[in-house]
Protein backbone atom coordinates (compact mmCIF):
# COMPACT_ATOMS: atom_id res chain seq x y z
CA UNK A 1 0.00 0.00 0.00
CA UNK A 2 2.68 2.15 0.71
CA UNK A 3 4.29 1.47 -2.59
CA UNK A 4 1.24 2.39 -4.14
CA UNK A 5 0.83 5.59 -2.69
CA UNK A 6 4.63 6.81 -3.05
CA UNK A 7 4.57 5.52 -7.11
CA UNK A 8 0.82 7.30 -7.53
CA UNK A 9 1.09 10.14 -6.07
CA UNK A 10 3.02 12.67 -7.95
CA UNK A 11 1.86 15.92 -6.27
CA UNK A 12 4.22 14.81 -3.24
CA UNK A 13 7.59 16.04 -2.59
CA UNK A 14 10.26 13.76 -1.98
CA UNK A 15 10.12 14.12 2.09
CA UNK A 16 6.45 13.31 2.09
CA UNK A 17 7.04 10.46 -0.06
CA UNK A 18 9.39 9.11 3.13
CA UNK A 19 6.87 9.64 5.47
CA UNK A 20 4.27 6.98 5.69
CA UNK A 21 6.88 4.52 5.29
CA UNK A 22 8.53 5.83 8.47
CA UNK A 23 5.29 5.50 10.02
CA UNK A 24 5.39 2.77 13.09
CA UNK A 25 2.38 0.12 12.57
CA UNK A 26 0.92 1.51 16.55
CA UNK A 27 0.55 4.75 15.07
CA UNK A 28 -1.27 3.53 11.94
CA UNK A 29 -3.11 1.22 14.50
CA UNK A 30 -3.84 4.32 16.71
CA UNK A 31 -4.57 6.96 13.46
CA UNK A 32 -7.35 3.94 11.95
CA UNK A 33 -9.20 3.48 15.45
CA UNK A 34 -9.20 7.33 16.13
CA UNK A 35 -10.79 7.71 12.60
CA UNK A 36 -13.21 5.18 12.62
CA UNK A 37 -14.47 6.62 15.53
CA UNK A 38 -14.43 10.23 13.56
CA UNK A 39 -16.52 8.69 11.13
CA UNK A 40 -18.78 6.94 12.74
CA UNK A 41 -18.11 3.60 12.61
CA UNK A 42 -19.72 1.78 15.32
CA UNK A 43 -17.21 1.29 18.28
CA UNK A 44 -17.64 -3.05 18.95
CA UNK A 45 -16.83 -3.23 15.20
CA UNK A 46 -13.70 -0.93 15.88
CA UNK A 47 -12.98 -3.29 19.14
CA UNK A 48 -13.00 -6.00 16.29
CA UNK A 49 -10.97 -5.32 13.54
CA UNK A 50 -8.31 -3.78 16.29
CA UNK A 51 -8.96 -6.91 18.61
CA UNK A 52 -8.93 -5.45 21.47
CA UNK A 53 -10.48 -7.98 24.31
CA UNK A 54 -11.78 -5.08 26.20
CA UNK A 55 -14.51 -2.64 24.80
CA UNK A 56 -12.97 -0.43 27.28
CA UNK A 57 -9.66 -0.26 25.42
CA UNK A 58 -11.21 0.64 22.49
CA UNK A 59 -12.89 3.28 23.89
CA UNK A 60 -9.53 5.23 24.02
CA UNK A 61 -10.30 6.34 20.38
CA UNK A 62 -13.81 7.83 21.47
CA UNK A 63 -11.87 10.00 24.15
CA UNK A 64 -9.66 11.13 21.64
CA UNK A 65 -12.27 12.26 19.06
CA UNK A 66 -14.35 14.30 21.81
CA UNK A 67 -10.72 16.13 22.84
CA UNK A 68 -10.29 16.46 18.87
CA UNK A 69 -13.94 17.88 18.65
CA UNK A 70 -13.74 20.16 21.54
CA UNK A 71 -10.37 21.57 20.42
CA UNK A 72 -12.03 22.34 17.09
CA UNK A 73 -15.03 24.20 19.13
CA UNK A 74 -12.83 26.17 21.03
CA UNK A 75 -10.58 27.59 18.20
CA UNK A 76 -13.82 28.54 16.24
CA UNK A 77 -14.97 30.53 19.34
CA UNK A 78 -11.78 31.96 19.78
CA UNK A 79 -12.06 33.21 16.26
CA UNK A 80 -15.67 34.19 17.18
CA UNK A 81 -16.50 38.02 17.25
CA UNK A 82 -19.71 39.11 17.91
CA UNK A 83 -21.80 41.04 15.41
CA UNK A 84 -22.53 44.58 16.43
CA UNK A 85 -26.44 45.26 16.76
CA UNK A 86 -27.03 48.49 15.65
CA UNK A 87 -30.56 50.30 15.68
């Protein structure tokens, strides 16, 4: 897969060719459950394909999508400013 990518993709410099094949499998492991989660997919059928014994392992990913969502809510209200009502 890797392969693929670095021969198809042509719009990538030659560093981020290197990169995903620096990439250690836990933090592919860890960047698939922490998307799945992103998108929706059901978390027993991400304790499944990660096989993770414990539902509460899994559930790791979850936390990490709510800190990922409330990050993104607090730098849109930082960038917030308040329309001025004028009569």
């Amino acid at each position: 897969m890797i392969t693929e990518l670095v021969e198809t993709k042509d719009d990538l410099c030659l560093d981020e060719r290197r990169q995903p094949g620096q990439a250690k499998a836990h933090a592919l492991r860890h960047i698939f459950g922490t998307q799945s989660v992103a998108d929706e997919v059901p978390i027993d059928v991400v304790q499944k394909v990660r096989g993770h014994a414990s539902l509460q392992t899994t559930t790791i990913y979850v936390q990490a999508e709510k800190q990922r969502v409330m990050e993104d809510v607090a730098r849109y209200y930082a960038g917030f400013v308040p329309r001025k009502t004028g009569a």
